[in-house]
N, C-alpha and C. Protein backbone atom coordinates (compact mmCIF):
# COMPACT_ATOMS: atom_id res chain seq x y z
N UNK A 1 86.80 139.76 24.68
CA UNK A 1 86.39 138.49 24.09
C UNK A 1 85.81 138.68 22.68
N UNK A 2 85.08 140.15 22.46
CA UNK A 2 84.83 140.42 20.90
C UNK A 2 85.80 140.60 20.12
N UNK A 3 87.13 141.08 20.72
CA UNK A 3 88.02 140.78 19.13
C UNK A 3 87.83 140.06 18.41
N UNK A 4 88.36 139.10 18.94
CA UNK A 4 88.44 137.96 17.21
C UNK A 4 87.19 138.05 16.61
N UNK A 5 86.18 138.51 17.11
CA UNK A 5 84.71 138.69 16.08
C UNK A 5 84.94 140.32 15.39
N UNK A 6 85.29 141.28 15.93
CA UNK A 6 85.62 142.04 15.02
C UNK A 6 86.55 142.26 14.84
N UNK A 7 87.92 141.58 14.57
CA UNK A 7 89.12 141.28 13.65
C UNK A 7 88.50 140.63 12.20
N UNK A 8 87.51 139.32 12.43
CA UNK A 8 86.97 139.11 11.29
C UNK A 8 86.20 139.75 10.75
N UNK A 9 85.53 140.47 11.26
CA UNK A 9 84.37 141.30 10.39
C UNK A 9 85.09 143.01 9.62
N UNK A 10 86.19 142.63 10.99
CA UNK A 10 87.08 144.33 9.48
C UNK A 10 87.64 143.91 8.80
N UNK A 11 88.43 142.40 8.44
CA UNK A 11 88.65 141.60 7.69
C UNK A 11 87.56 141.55 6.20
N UNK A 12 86.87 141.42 6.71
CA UNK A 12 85.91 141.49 5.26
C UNK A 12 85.11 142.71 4.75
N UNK A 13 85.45 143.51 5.63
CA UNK A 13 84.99 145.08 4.68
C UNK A 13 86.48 145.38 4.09
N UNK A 14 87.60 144.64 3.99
CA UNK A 14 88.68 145.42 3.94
C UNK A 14 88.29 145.04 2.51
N UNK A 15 89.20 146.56 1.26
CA UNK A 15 88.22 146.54 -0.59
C UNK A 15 89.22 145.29 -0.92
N UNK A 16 88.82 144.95 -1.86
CA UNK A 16 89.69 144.14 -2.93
C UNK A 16 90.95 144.55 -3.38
N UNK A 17 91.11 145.85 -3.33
CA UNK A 17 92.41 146.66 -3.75
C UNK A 17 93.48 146.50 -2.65
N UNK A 18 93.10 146.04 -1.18
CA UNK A 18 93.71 146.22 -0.21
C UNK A 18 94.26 145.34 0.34
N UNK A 19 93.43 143.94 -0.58
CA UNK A 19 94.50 142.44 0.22
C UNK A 19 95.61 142.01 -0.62
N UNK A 20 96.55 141.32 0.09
CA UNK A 20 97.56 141.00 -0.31
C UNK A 20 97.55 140.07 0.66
N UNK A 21 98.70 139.22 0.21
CA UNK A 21 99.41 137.87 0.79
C UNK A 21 99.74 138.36 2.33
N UNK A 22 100.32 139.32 2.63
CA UNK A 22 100.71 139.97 3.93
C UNK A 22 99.40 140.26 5.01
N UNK A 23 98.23 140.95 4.19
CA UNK A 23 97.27 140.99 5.20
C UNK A 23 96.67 139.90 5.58
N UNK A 24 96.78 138.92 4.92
CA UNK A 24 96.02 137.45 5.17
C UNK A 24 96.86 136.96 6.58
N UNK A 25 98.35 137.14 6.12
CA UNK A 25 99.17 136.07 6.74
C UNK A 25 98.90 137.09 8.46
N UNK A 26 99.28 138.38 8.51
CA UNK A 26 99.21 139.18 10.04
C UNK A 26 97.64 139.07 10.40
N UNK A 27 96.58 138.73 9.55
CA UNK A 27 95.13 138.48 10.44
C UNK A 27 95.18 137.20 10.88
N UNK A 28 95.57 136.36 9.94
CA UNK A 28 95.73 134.88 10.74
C UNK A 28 96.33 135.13 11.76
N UNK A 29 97.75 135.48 12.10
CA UNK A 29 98.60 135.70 13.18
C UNK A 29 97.70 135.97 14.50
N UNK A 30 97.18 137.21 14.10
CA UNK A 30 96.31 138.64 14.82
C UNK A 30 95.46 137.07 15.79
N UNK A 31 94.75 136.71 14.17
CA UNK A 31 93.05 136.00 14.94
C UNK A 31 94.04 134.87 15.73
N UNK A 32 94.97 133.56 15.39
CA UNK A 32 95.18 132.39 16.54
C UNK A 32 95.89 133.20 17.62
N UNK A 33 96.94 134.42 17.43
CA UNK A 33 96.95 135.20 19.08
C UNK A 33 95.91 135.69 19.88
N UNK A 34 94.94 136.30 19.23
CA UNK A 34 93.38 136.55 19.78
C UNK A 34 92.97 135.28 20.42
N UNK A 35 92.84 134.22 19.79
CA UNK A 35 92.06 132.79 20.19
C UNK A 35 92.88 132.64 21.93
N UNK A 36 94.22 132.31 21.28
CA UNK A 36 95.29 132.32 22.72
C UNK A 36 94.82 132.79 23.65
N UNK A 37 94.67 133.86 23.74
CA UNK A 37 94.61 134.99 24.70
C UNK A 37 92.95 134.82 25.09
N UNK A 38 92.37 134.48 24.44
CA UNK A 38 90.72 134.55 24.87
C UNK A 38 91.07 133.04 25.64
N UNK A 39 91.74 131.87 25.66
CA UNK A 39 91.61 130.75 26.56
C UNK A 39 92.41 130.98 27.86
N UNK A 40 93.21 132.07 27.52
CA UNK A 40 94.35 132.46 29.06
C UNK A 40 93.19 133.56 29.57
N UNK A 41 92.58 134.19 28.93
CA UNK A 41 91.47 135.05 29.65
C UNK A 41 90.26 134.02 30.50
N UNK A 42 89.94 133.28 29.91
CA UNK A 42 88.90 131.91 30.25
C UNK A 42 89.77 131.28 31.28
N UNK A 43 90.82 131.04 31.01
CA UNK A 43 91.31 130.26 32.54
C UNK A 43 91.54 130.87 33.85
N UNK A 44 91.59 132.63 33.04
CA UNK A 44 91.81 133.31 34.88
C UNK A 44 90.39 133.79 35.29
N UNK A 45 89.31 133.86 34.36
CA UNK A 45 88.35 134.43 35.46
C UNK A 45 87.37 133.19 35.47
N UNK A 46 87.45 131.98 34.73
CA UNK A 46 86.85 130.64 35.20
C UNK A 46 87.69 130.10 36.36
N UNK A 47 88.56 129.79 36.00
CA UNK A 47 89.38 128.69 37.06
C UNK A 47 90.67 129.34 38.33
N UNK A 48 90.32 131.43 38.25
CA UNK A 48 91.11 131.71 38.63
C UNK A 48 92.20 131.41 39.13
N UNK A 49 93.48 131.08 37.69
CA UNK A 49 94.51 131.10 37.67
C UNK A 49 94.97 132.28 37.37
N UNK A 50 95.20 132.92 38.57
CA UNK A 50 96.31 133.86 38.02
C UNK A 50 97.80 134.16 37.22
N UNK A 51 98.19 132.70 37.31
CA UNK A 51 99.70 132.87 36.72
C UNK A 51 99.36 132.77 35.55
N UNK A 52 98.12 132.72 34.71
CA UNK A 52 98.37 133.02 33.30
C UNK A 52 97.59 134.37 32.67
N UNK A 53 97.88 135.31 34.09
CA UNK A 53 97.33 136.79 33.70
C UNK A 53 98.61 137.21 32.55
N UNK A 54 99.50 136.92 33.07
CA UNK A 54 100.97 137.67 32.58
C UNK A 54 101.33 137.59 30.54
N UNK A 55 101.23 136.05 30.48
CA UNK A 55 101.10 135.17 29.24
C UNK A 55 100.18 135.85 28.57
N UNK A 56 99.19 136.39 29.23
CA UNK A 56 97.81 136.91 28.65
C UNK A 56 97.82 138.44 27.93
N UNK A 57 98.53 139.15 28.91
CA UNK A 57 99.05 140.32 28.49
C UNK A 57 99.97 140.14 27.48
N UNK A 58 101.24 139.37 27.82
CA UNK A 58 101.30 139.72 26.07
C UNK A 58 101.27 139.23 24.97
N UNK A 59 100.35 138.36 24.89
CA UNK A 59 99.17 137.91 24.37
C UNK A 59 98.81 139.14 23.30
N UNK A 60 98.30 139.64 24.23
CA UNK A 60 97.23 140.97 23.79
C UNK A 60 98.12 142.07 23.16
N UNK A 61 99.66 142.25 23.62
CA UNK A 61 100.40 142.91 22.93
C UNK A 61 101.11 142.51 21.72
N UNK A 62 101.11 141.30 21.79
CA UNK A 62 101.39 140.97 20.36
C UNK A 62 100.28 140.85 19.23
N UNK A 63 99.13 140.31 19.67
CA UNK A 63 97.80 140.04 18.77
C UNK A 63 97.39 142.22 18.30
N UNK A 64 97.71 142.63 19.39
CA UNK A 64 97.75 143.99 18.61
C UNK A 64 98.67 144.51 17.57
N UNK A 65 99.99 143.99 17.80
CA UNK A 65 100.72 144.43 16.79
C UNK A 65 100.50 143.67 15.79
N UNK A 66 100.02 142.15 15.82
CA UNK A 66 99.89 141.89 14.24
C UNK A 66 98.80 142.88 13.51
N UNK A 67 97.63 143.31 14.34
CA UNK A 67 96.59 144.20 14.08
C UNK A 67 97.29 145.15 13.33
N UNK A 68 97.92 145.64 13.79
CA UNK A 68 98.18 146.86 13.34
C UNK A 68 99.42 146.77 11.73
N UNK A 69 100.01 145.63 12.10
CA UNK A 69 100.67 145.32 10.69
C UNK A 69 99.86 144.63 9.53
N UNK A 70 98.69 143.98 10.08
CA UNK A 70 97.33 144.04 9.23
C UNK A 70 96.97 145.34 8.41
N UNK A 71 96.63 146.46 9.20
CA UNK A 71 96.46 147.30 8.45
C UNK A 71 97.39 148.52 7.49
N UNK A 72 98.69 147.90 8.02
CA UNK A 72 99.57 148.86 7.58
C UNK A 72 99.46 147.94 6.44
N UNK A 73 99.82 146.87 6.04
CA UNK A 73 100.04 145.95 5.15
C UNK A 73 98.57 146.43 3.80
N UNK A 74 97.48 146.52 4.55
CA UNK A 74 96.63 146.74 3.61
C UNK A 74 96.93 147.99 3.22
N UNK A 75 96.93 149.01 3.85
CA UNK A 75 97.05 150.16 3.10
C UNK A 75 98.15 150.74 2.06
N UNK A 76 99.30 149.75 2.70
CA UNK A 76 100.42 149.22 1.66
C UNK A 76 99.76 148.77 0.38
N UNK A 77 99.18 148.44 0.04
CA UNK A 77 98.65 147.52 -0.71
C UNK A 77 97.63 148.57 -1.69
N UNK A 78 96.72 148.88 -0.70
CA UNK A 78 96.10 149.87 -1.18
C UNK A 78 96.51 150.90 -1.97
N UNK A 79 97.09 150.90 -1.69
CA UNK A 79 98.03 152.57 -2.23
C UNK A 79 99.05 152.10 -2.96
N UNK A 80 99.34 151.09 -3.51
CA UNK A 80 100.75 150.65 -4.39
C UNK A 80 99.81 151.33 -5.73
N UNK A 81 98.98 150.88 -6.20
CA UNK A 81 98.80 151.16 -7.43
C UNK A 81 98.07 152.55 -7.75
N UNK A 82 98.08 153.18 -6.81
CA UNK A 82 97.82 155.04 -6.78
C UNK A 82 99.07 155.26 -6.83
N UNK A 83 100.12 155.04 -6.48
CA UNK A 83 100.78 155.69 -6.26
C UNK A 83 102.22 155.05 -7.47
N UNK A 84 101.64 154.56 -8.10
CA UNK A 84 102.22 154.04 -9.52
C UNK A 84 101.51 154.50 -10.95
N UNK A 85 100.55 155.22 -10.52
CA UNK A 85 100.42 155.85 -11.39
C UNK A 85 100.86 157.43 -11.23
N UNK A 86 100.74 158.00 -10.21
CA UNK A 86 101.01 159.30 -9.50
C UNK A 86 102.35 159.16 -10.24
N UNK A 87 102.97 158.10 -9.94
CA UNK A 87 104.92 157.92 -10.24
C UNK A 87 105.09 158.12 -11.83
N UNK A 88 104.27 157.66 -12.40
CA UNK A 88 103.95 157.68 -14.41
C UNK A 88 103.57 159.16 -15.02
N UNK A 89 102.65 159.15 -13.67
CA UNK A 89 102.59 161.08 -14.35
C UNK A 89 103.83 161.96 -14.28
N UNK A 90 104.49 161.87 -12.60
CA UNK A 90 105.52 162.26 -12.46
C UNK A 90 106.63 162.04 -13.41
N UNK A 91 106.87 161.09 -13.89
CA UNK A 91 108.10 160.97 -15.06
C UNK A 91 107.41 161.47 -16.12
N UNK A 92 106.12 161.39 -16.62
CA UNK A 92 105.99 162.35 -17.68
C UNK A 92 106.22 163.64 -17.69
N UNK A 93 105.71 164.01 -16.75
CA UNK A 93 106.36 165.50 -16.28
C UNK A 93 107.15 166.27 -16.32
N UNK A 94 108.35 165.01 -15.47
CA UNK A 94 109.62 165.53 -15.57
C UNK A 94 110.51 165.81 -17.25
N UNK A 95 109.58 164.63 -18.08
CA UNK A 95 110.32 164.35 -19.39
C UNK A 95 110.48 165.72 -20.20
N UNK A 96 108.57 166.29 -19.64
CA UNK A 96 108.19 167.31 -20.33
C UNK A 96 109.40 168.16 -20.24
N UNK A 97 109.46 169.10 -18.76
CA UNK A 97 110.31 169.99 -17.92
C UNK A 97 111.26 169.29 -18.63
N UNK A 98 111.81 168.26 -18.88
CA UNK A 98 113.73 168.45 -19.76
C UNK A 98 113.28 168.71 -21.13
N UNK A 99 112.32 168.64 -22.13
CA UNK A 99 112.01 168.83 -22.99
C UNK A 99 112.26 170.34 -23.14
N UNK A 100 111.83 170.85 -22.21
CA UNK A 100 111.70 172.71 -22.44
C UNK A 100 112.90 173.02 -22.10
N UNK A 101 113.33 172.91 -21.19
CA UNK A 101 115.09 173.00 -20.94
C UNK A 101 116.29 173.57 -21.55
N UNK A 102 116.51 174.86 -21.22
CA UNK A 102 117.26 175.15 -22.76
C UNK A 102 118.79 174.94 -22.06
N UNK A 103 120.03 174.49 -23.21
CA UNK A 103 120.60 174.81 -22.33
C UNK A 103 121.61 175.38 -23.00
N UNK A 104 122.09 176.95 -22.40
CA UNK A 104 122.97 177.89 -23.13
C UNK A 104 124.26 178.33 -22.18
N UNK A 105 124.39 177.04 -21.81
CA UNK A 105 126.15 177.38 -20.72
C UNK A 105 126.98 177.74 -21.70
N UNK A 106 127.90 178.55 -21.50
CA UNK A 106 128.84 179.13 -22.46
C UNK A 106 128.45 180.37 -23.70
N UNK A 107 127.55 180.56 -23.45
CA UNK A 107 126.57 181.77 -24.09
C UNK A 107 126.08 182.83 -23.20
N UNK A 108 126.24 184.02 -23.71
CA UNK A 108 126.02 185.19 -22.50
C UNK A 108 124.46 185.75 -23.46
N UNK A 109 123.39 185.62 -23.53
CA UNK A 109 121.93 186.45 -24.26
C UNK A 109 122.52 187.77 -24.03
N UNK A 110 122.81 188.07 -22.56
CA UNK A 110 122.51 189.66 -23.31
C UNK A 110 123.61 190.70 -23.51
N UNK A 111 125.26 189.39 -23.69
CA UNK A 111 125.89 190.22 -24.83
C UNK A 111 125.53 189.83 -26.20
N UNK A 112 124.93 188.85 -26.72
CA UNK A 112 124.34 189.31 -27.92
C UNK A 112 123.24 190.05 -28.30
N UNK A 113 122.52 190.14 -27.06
CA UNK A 113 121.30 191.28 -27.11
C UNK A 113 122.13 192.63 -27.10
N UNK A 114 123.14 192.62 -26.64
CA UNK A 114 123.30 194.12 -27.10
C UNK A 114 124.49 194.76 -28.31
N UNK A 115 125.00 193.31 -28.71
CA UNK A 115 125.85 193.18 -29.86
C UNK A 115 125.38 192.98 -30.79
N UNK A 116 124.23 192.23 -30.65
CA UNK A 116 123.15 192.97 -32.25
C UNK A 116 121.43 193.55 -32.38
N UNK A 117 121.05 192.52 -31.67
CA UNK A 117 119.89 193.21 -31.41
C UNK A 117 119.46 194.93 -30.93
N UNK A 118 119.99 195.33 -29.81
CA UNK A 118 120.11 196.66 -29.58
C UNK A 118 119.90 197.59 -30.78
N UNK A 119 120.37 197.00 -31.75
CA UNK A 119 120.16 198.40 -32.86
C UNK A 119 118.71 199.01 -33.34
N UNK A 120 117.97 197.24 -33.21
CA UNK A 120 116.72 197.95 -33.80
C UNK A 120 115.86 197.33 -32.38
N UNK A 121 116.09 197.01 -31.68
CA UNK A 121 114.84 196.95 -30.61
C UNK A 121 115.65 197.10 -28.98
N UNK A 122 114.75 198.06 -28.91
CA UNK A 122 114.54 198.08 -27.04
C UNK A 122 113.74 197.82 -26.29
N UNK A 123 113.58 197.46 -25.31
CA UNK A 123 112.48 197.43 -24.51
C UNK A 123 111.13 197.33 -24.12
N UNK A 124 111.47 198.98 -24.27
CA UNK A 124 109.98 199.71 -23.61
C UNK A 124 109.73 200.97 -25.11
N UNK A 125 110.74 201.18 -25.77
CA UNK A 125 110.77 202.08 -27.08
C UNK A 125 110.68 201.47 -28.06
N UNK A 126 109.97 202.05 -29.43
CA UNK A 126 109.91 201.82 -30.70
C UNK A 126 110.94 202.33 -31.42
N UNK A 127 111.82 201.23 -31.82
CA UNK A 127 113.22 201.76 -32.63
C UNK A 127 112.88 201.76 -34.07
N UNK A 128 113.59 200.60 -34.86
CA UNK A 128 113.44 200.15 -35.78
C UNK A 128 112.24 198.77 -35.87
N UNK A 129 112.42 197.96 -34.96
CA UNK A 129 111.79 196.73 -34.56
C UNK A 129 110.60 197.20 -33.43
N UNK A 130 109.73 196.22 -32.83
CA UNK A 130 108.93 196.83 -32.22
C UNK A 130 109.38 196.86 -30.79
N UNK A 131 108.68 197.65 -29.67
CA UNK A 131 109.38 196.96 -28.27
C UNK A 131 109.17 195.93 -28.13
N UNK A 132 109.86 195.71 -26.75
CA UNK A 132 109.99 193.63 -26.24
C UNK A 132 109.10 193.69 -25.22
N UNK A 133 108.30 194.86 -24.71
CA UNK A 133 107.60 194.41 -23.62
C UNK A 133 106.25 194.22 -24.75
N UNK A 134 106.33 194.69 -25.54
CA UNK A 134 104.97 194.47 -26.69
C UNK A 134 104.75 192.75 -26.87
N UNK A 135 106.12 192.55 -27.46
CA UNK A 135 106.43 191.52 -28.48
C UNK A 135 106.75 190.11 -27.52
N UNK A 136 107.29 190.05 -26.32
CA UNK A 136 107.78 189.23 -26.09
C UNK A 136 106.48 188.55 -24.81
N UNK A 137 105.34 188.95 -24.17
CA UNK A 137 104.47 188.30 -23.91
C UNK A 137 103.54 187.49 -24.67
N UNK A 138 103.86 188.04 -26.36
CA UNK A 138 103.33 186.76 -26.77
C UNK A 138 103.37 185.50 -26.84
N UNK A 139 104.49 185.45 -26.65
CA UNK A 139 105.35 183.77 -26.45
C UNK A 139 105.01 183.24 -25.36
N UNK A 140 104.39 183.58 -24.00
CA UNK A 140 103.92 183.06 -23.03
C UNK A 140 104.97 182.23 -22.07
N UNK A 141 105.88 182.81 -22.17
CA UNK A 141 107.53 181.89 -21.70
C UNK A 141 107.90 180.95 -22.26
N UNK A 142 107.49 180.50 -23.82
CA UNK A 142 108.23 179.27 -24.07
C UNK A 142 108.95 180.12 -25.28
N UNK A 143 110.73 179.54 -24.42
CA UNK A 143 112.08 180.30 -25.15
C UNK A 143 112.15 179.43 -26.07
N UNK A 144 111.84 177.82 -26.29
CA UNK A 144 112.12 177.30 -27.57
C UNK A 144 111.10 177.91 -28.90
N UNK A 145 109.77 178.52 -28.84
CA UNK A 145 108.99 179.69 -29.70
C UNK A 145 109.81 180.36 -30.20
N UNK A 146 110.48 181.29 -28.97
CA UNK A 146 110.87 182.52 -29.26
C UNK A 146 112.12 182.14 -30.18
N UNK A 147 113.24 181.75 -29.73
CA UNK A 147 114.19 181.03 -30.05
C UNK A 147 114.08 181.22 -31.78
N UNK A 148 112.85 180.07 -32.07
CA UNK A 148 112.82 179.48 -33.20
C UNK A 148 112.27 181.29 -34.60
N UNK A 149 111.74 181.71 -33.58
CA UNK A 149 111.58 182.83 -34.32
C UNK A 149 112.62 183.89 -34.85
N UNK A 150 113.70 183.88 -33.40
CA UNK A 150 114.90 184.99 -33.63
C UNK A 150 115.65 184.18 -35.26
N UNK A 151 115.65 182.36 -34.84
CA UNK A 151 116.49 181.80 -36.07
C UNK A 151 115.53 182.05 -37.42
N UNK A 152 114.35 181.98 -37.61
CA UNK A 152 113.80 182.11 -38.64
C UNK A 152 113.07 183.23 -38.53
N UNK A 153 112.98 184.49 -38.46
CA UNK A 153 112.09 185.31 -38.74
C UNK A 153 111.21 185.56 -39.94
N UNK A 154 110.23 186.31 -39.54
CA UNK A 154 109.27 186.32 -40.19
C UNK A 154 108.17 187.90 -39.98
N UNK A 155 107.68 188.07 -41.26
CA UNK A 155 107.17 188.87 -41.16
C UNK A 155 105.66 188.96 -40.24
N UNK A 156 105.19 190.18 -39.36
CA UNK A 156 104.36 189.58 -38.00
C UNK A 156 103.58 190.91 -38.05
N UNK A 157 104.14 192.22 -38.36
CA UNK A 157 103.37 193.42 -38.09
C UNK A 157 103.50 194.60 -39.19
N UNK A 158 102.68 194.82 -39.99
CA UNK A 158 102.59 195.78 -41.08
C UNK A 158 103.06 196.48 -40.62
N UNK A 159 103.29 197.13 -39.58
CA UNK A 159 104.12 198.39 -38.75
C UNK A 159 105.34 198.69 -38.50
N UNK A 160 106.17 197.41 -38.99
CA UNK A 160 107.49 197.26 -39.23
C UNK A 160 108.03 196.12 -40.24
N UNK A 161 109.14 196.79 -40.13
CA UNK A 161 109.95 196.24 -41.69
C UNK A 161 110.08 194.62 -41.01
N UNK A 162 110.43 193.84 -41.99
CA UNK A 162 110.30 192.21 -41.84
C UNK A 162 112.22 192.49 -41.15
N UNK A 163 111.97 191.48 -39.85
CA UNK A 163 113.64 191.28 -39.76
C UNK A 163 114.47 190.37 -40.17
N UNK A 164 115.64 190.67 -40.82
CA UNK A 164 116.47 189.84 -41.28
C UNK A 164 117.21 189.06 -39.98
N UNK A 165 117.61 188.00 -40.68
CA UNK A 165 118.53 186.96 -40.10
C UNK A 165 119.40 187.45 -39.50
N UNK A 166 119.96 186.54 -37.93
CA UNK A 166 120.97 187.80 -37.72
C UNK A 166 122.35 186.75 -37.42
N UNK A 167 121.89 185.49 -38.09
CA UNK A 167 122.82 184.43 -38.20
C UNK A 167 123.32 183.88 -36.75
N UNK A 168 122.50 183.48 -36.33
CA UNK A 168 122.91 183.30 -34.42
C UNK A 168 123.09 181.79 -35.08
N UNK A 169 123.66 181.06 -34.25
CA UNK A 169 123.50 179.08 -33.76
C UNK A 169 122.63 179.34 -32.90
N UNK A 170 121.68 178.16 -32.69
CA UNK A 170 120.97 178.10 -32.66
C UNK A 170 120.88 177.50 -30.77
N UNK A 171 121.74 177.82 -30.09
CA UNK A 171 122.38 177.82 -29.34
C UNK A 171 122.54 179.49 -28.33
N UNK A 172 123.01 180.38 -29.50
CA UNK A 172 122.68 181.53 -29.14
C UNK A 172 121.48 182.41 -29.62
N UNK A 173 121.02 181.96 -30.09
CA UNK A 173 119.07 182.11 -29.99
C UNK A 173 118.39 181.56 -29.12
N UNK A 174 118.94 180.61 -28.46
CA UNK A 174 117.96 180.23 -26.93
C UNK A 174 118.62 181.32 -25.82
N UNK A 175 119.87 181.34 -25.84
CA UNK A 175 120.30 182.12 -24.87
C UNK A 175 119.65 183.55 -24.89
N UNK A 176 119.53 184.07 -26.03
CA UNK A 176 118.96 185.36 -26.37
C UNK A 176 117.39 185.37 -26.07
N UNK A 177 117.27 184.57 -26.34
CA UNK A 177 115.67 184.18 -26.26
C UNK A 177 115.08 184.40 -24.63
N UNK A 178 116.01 183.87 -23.99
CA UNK A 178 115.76 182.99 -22.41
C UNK A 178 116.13 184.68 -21.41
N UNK A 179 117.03 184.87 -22.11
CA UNK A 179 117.54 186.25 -22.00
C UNK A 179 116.41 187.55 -21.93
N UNK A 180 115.57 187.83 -23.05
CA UNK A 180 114.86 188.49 -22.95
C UNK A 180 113.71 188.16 -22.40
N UNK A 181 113.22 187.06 -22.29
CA UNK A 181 111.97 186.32 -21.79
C UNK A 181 112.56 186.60 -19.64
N UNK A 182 113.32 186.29 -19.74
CA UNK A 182 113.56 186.96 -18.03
C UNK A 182 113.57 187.66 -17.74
N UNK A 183 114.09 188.98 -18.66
CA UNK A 183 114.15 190.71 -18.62
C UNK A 183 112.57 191.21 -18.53
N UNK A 184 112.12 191.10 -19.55
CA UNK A 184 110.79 191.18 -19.92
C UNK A 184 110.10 190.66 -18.36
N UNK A 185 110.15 189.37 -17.88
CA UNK A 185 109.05 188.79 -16.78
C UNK A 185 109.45 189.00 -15.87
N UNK A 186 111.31 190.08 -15.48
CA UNK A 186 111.73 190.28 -14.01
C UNK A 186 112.33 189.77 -13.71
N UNK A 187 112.11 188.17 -14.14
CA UNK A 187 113.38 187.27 -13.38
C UNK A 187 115.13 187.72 -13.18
């Protein structure tokens, strides 16, 4: 017989963020099936009628399911605008991740790593150039850095000669780039 008193009273702790047109409409539902069911309850243990035990029951099974689409509805509700922003970060995200994206289909890095580069840099040895396990954690994995460095070089270490251009597209300087940045980290 306390439902419908606390159907209304979780009714009004429910936040502001959480109503919508839907939770109104399944508590109304909820509360006049509650009412129903509290006068088929009143008629069988006042006037013991039993033939409206049955009516009564599902009564009570339906006034629960609006309950429960009450609260699905709110939390629907609740959560639309978390989860629209969650969705805004996510596409920024993703924009980022295609931003970095290199893409060198039809380019092999490390036959041009070893069709020109090879001459003056290896690895783990000091050739002409410095090694790549030295040189290439500075970039921190971003191949568009590195990339931009193989196309424009620049002078970086009194300890070696400045490197010249080695005329790549710029196309096969990411590949080269992406190339040694995987060698270097294992991938």
């Amino acid at each position: 017989m306390l439902l419908p008193v606390t159907l209304f009273l979780s009714f009004l702790v429910i936040p502001d963020i959480a109503l919508s047109g839907s939770v109104f409409t399944y508590t109304s539902l909820a509360f006049i099936s509650l009412l129903f069911l509290c006068n088929f309850l009143y008629a069988v243990i006042k006037n013991s009628e039993v033939k409206y035990i049955g009516a009564a029951f599902y009564l009570l099974i339906i006034s629960l399911g609006f309950i429960i689409l009450k609260n699905q509805a709110a939390f629907g509700a609740a959560s639309e605008k978390h989860l629209a922003v969650i969705n805004l970060k996510a596409q920024e995200l993703e924009k980022e991740k295609k931003g970095k994206t290199i893409n060198t289909a039809g380019v092999n890095g490390e036959e041009i790593y070893n069709r020109i580069c090879i001459a003056c840099h290896k690895f783990d040895v000091k050739v002409v150039g410095p090694p790549y396990k030295e040189t290439i954690p500075k970039y921190n994995g971003d191949v568009k850095k590195l990339a931009t460095f193989i196309l424009n070089p620049v002078k970086v270490s009194p300890d070696y000669p400045p490197m010249p251009s080695q005329g790549l597209k710029p196309k096969e300087a990411d590949a080269v780039a992406k190339y040694l940045i995987d060698k270097v980290s294992g991938k």
